[in-house]
Protein backbone atom coordinates (compact mmCIF):
# COMPACT_ATOMS: atom_id res chain seq x y z
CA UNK A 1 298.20 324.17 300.42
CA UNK A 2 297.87 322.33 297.54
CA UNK A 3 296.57 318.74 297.57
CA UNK A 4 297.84 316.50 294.38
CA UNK A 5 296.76 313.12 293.92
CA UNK A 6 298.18 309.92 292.10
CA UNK A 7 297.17 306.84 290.82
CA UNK A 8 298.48 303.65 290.46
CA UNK A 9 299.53 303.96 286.77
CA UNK A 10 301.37 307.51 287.47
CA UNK A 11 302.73 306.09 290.54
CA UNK A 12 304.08 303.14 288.28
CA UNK A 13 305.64 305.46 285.53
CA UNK A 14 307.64 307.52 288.24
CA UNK A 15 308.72 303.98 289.08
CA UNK A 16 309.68 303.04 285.59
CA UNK A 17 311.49 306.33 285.14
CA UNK A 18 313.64 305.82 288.27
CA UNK A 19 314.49 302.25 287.31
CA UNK A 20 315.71 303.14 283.84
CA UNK A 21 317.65 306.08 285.39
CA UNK A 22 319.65 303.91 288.22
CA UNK A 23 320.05 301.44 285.85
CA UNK A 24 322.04 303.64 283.17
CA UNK A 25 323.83 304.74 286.25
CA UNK A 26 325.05 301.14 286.95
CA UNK A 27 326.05 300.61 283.19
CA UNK A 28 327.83 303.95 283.24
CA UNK A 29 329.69 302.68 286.58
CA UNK A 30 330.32 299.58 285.45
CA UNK A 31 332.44 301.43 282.09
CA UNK A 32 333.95 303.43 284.53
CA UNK A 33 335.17 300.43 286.53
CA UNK A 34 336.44 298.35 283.70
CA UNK A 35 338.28 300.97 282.00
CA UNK A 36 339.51 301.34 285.00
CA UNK A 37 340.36 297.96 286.10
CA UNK A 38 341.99 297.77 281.96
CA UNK A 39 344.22 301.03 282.51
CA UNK A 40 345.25 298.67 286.31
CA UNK A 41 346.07 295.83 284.27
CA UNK A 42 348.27 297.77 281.55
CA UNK A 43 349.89 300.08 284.02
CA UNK A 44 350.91 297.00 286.52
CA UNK A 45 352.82 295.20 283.32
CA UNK A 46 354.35 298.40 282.76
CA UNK A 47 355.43 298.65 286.12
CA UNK A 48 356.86 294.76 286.51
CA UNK A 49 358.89 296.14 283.12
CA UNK A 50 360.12 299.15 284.71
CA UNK A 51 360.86 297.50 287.91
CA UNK A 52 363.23 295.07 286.24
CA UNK A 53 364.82 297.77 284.42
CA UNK A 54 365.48 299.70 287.40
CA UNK A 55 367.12 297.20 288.74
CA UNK A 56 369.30 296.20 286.02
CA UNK A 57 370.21 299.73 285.95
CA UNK A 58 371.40 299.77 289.30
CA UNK A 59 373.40 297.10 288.65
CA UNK A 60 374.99 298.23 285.60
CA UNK A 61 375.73 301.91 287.51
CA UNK A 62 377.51 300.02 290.52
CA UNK A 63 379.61 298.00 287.92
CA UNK A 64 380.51 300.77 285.90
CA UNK A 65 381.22 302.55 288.85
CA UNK A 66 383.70 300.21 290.00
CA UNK A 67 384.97 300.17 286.59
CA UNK A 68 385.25 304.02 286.66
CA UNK A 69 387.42 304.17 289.77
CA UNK A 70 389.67 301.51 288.70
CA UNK A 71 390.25 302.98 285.53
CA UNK A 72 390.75 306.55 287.32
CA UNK A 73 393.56 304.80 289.62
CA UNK A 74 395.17 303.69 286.04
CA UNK A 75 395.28 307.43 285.27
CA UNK A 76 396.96 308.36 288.16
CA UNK A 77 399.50 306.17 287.76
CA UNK A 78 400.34 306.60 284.67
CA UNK A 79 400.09 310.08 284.64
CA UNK A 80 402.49 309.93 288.15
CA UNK A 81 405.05 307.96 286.18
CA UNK A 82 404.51 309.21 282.59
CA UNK A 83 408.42 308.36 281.49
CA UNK A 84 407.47 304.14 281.88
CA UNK A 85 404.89 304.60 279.70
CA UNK A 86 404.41 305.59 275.60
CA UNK A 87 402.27 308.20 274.44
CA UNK A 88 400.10 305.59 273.16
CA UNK A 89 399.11 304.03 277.11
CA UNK A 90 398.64 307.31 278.21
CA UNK A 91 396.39 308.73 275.57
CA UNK A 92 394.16 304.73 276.27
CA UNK A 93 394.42 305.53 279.58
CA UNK A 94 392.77 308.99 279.20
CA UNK A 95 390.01 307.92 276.80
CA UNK A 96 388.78 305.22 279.04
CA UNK A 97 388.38 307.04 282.35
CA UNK A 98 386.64 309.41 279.75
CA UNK A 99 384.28 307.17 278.36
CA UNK A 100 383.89 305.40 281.21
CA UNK A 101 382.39 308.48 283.32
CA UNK A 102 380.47 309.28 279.97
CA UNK A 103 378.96 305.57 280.59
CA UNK A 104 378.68 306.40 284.04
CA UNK A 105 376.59 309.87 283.98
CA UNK A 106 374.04 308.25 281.45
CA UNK A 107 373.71 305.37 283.19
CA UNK A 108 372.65 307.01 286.55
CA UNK A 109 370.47 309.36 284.45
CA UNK A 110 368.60 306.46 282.88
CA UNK A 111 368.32 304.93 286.45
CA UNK A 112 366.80 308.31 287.82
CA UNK A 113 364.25 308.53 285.15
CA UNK A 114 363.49 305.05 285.67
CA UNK A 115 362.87 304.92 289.54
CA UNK A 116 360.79 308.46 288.85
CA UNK A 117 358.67 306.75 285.84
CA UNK A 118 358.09 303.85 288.39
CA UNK A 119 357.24 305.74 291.24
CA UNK A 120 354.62 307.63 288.56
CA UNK A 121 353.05 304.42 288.12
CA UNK A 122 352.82 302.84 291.50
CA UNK A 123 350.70 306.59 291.94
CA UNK A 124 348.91 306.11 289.49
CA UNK A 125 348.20 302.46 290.32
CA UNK A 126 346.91 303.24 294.39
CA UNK A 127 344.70 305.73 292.51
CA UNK A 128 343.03 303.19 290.02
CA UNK A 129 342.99 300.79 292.78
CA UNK A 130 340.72 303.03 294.98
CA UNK A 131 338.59 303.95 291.78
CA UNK A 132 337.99 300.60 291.37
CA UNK A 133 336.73 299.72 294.77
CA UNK A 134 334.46 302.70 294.63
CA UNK A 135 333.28 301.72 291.12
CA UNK A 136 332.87 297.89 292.91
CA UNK A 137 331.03 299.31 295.64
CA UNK A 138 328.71 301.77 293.78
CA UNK A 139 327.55 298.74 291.41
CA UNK A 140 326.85 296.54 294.32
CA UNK A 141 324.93 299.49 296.39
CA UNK A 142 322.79 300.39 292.70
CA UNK A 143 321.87 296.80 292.52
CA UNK A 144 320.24 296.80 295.69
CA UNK A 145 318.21 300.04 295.21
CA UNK A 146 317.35 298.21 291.52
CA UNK A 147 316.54 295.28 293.34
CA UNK A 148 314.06 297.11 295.71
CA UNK A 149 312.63 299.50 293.02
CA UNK A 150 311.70 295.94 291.04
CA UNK A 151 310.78 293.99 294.03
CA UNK A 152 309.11 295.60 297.39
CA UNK A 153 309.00 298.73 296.42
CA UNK A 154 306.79 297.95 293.52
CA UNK A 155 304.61 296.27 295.57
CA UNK A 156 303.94 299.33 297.87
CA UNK A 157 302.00 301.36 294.94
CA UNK A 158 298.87 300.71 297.15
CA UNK A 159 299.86 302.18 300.09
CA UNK A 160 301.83 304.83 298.50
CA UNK A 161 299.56 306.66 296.27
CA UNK A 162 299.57 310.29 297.42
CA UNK A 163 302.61 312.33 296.22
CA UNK A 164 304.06 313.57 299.38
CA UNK A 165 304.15 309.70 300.96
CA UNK A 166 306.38 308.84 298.01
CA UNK A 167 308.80 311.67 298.57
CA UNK A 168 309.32 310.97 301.88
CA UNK A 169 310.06 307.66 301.45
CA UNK A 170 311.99 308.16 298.48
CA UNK A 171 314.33 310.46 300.57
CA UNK A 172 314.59 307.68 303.61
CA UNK A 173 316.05 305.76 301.31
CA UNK A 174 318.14 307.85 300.03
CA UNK A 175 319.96 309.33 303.07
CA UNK A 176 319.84 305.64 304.57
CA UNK A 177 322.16 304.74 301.50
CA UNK A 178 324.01 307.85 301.72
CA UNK A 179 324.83 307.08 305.16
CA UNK A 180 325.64 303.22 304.75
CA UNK A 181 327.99 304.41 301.63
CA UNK A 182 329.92 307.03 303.81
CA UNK A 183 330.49 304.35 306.49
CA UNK A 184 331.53 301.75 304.36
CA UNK A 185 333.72 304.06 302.52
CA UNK A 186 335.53 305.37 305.72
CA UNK A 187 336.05 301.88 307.20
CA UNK A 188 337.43 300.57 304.50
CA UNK A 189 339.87 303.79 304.13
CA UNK A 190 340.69 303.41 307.39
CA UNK A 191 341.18 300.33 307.18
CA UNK A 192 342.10 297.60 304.53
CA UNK A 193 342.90 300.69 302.22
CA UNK A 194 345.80 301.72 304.43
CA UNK A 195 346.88 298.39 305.15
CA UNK A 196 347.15 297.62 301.28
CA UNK A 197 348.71 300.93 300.58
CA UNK A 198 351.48 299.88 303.63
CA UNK A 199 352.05 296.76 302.30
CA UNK A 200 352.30 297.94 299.03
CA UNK A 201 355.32 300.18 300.28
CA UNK A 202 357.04 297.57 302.64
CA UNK A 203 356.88 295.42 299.16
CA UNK A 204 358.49 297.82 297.92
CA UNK A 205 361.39 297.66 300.87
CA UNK A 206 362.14 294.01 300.38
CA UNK A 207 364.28 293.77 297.10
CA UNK A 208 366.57 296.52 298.42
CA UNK A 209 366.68 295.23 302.03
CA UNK A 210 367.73 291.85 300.76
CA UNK A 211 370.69 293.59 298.64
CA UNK A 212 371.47 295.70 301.34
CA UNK A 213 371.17 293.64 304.71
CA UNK A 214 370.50 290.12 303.19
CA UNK A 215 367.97 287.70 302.91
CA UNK A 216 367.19 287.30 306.91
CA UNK A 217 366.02 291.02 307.20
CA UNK A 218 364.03 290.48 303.97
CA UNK A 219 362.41 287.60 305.27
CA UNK A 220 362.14 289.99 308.87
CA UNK A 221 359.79 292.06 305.95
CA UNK A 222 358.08 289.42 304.66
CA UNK A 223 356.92 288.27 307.62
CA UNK A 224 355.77 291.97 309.07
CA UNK A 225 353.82 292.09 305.55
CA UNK A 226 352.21 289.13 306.19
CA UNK A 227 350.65 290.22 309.55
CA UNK A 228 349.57 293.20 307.49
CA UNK A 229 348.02 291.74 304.94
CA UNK A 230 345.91 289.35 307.44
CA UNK A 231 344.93 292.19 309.75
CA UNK A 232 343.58 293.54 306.11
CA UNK A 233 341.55 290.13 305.67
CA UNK A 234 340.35 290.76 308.86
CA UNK A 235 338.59 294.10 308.26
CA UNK A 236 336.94 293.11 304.95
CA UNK A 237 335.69 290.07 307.34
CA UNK A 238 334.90 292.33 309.58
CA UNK A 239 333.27 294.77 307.27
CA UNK A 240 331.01 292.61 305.76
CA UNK A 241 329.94 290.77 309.07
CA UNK A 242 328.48 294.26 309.72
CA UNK A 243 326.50 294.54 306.37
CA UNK A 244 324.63 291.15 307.21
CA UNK A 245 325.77 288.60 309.35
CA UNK A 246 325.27 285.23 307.91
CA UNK A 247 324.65 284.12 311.45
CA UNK A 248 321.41 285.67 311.98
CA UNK A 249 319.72 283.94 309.49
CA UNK A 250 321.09 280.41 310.60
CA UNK A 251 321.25 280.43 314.34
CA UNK A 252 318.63 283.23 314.95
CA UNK A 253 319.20 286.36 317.50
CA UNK A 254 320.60 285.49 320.58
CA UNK A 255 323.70 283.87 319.09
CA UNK A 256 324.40 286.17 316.32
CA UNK A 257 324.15 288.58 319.16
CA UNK A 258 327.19 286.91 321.23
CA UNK A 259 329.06 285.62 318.10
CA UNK A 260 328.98 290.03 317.34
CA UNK A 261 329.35 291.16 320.69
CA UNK A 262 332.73 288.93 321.16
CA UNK A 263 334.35 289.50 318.34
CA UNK A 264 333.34 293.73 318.67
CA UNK A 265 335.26 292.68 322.44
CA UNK A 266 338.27 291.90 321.07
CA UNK A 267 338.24 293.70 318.13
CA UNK A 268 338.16 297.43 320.24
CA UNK A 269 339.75 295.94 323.40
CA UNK A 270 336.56 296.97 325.18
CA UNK A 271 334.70 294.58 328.18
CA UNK A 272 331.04 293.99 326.91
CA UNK A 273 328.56 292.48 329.28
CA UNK A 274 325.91 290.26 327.76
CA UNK A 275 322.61 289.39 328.87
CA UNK A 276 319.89 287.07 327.76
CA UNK A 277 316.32 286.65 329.65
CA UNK A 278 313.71 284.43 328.51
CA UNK A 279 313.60 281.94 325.46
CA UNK A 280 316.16 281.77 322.89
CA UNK A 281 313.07 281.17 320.10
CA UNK A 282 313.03 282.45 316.98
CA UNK A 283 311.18 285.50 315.80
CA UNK A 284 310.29 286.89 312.69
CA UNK A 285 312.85 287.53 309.95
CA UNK A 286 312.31 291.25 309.93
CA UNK A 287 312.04 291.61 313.82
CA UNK A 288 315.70 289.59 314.48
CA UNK A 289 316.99 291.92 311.72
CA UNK A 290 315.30 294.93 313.20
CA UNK A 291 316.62 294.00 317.13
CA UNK A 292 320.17 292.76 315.72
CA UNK A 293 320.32 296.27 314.05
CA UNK A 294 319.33 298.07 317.21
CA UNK A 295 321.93 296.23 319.50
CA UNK A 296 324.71 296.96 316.51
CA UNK A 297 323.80 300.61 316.65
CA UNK A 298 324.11 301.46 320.14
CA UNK A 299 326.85 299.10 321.06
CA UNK A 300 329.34 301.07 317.55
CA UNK A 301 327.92 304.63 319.09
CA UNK A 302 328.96 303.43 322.61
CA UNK A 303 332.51 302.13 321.26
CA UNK A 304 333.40 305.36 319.19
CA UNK A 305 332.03 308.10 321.16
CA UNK A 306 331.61 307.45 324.77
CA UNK A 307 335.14 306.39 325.73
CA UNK A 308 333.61 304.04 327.42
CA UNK A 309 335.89 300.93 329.49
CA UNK A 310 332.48 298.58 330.16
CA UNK A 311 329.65 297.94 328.16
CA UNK A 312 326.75 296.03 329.72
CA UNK A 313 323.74 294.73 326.65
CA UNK A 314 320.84 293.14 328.13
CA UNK A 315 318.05 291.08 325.84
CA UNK A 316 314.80 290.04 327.12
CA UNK A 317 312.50 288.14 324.43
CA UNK A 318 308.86 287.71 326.05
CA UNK A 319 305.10 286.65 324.38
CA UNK A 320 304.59 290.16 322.86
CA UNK A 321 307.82 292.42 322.93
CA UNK A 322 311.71 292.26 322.44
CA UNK A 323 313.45 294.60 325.37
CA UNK A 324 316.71 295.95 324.53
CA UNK A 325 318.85 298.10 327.19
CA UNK A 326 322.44 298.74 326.28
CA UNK A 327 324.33 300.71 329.32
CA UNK A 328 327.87 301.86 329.46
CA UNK A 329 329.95 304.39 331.67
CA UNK A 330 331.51 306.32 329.35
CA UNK A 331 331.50 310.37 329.51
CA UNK A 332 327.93 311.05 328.48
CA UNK A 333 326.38 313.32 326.33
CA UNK A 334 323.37 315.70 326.94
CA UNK A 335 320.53 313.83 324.99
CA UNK A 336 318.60 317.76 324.63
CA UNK A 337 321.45 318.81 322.23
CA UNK A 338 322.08 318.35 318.66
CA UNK A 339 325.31 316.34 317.95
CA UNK A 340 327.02 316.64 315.17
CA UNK A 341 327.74 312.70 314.99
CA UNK A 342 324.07 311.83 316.05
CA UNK A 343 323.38 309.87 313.50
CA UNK A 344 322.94 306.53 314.61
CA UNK A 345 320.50 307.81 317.26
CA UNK A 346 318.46 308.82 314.76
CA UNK A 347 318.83 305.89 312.72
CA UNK A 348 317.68 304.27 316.01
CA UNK A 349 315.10 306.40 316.83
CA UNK A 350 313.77 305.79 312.70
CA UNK A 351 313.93 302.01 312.62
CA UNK A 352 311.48 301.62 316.29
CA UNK A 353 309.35 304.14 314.91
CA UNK A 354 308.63 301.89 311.76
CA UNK A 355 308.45 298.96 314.30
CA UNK A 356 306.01 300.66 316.95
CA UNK A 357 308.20 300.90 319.71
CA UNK A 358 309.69 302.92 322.13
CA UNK A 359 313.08 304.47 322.77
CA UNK A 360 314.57 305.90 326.16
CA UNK A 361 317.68 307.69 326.45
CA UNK A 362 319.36 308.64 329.44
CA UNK A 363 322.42 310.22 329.76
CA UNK A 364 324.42 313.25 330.95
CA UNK A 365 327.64 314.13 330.92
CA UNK A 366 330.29 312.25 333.06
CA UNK A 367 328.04 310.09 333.82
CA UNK A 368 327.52 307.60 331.21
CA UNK A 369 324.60 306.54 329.09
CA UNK A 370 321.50 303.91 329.37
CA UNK A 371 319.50 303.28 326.12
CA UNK A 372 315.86 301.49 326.76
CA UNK A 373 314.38 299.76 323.66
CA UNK A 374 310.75 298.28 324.21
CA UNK A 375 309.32 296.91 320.57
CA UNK A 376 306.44 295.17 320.63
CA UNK A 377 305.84 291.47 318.71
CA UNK A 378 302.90 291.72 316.79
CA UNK A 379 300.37 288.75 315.60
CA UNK A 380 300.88 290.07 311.99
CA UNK A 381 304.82 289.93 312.19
């Protein structure tokens, strides 16, 4: 085994390179994202165009439709009684129903290519969107790891001086951002992404529905679309309660903690029990974080995976710990096996090891699951 060893300037070079790295990243994002966000723009004006040509298309195809079949009737009759009319009315007759289907067949071939050229673009348009949002959400995730790599992380050279340290920590990082970016990404899929793309299409609905069945089933739409678009509201609320809850920093633990677990109630229709023992003081910045974090964790693995219909979360705050126990009787897992969605255990298991605590499991299947969190509150916190 070889032993390699650092100092503080080397230490800040690797430093300096990996700045100047995620920061071209971000610039190269950020193109991406207005070029993006330009092509959006020009595509959407295209598209109000194209929308009002379709439907002055449509309109011109059911007029010279109507035109077409009145002038066919004139045919009929004239040809039926040929000896009340001259050569002349005949031979008008024929050349309008002629020109008229001629009129006809180009119209509805312009309207085709039309509602095709539009239905191109609204594509093309949910595409950009999503590119966007991923562009948007990549800049905002570099500029924390920038912020970091300038700020605490710089300050760490001290205690991270031997190669192997660094790495390590390096990669914790990394796979903690992976992880938050692969959440974030599927909730808001799942979520205000499909309730955008729906409203999008029911949008889409209204103009026909209102030509078709009138304006009371159009506003019957409207209304639907509005529910839509607030349930969409509500996730992005939702979504970025979970990144940091504005709460915790204001009112401290405890009520962040019921503010959470009430709205996580109604939110996934599921009873949760809550508990507090002891004084609802304040505590550290980092520990409230740390605890809030904890309680989050277990109570989103309890909702998605156990199938659970109760949820009990007890809090005790004493002199020198913060007690945790989160207990629900879903089906249980066997806590000896690797799960493929075990994730957030070990994110649990991670964040009391860098706090000094202590983390029970117990579970087994059909028979629900108890999670014991002991972290101690240190003078030095």
């Amino acid at each position: 085994m070889v032993s390699v060893e650092f100092d503080e300037k080397v230490l800040d070079q690797i430093l300096e390179k990996m700045i100047n790295t995620v920061s071209k990243s971000k610039q190269e994002v950020i193109e991406i994202s207005e070029q993006s966000r330009q092509e959006y723009e020009n595509l959407t004006i295209e598209l109000i165009q194209i929308r009002e040509d379709v439907k002055a298309t449509i309109e011109k195809s059911d007029r010279l439709e109507l035109y077409e079949k009145l002038a066919r009737r004139r045919l009929a009759e004239v040809s039926k009684n040929f000896t009340k009319y001259s050569e002349q009315e005949v031979r008008e007759a024929y050349e309008k129903a002629h020109q008229l289907q001629i009129d006809l067949t180009f119209t509805r071939q312009r309207e085709k290519m039309l509602i095709e050229r539009r239905n191109d673009l609204e594509i093309r348009l949910k595409k950009l969107e999503k590119t966007v949002e991923r562009a948007d959400n990549l800049v905002s995730q570099i500029t924390v790891i920038l912020n970091y790599l300038m700020g605490d992380l710089m300050k760490m050279n001290k205690w991270l001086l031997d190669a192997k340290g660094k790495q390590e920590f390096g990669l914790k990082i990394i796979e903690a951002q992976e992880e938050e970016r692969r959440r974030l990404s599927r909730e808001i899929h799942d979520g205000p992404a499909q309730m955008l793309a729906n409203v999008m299409m029911r949008s889409e609905l209204i103009e026909r529905i209102s030509r078709e069945r009138g304006m009371e089933e159009a506003l019957k739409e409207i209304r639907d679309m509005r529910m839509m678009a607030r349930s969409a509201l509500y996730e992005v609320r939702k979504i970025i309660y979970d990144l940091r809850p504005m709460a915790l920093d204001d009112l401290g633990l405890i009520p962040t903690l019921k503010r959470y677990l009430a709205a996580t109630e109604d939110y996934n229709k599921v009873p949760i029990t809550f508990v507090s023992i002891g004084e609802e003081k304040r505590l550290p910045q980092r520990l409230e974080i740390a605890l809030f974090r904890l309680v989050q964790e277990g109570v989103q693995n309890a909702v998605k995976h156990s199938q659970a219909t109760e949820i009990q979360v007890k809090v005790e705050i004493t002199k020198n710990a913060g007690k945790i126990i989160i207990k629900d009787n879903g089906i249980g897992f066997d806590p000896s096996e690797k799960k493929e969605h075990s994730f957030g255990l070990i994110g649990m298991k991670e964040r009391i090891e860098l706090l000094k605590g202590q983390l029970h499991i117990n579970s087994a299947p059909g028979k629900g699951t108890t999670i014991r969190i002991n972290v101690p509150i240190m003078e030095d916190d």
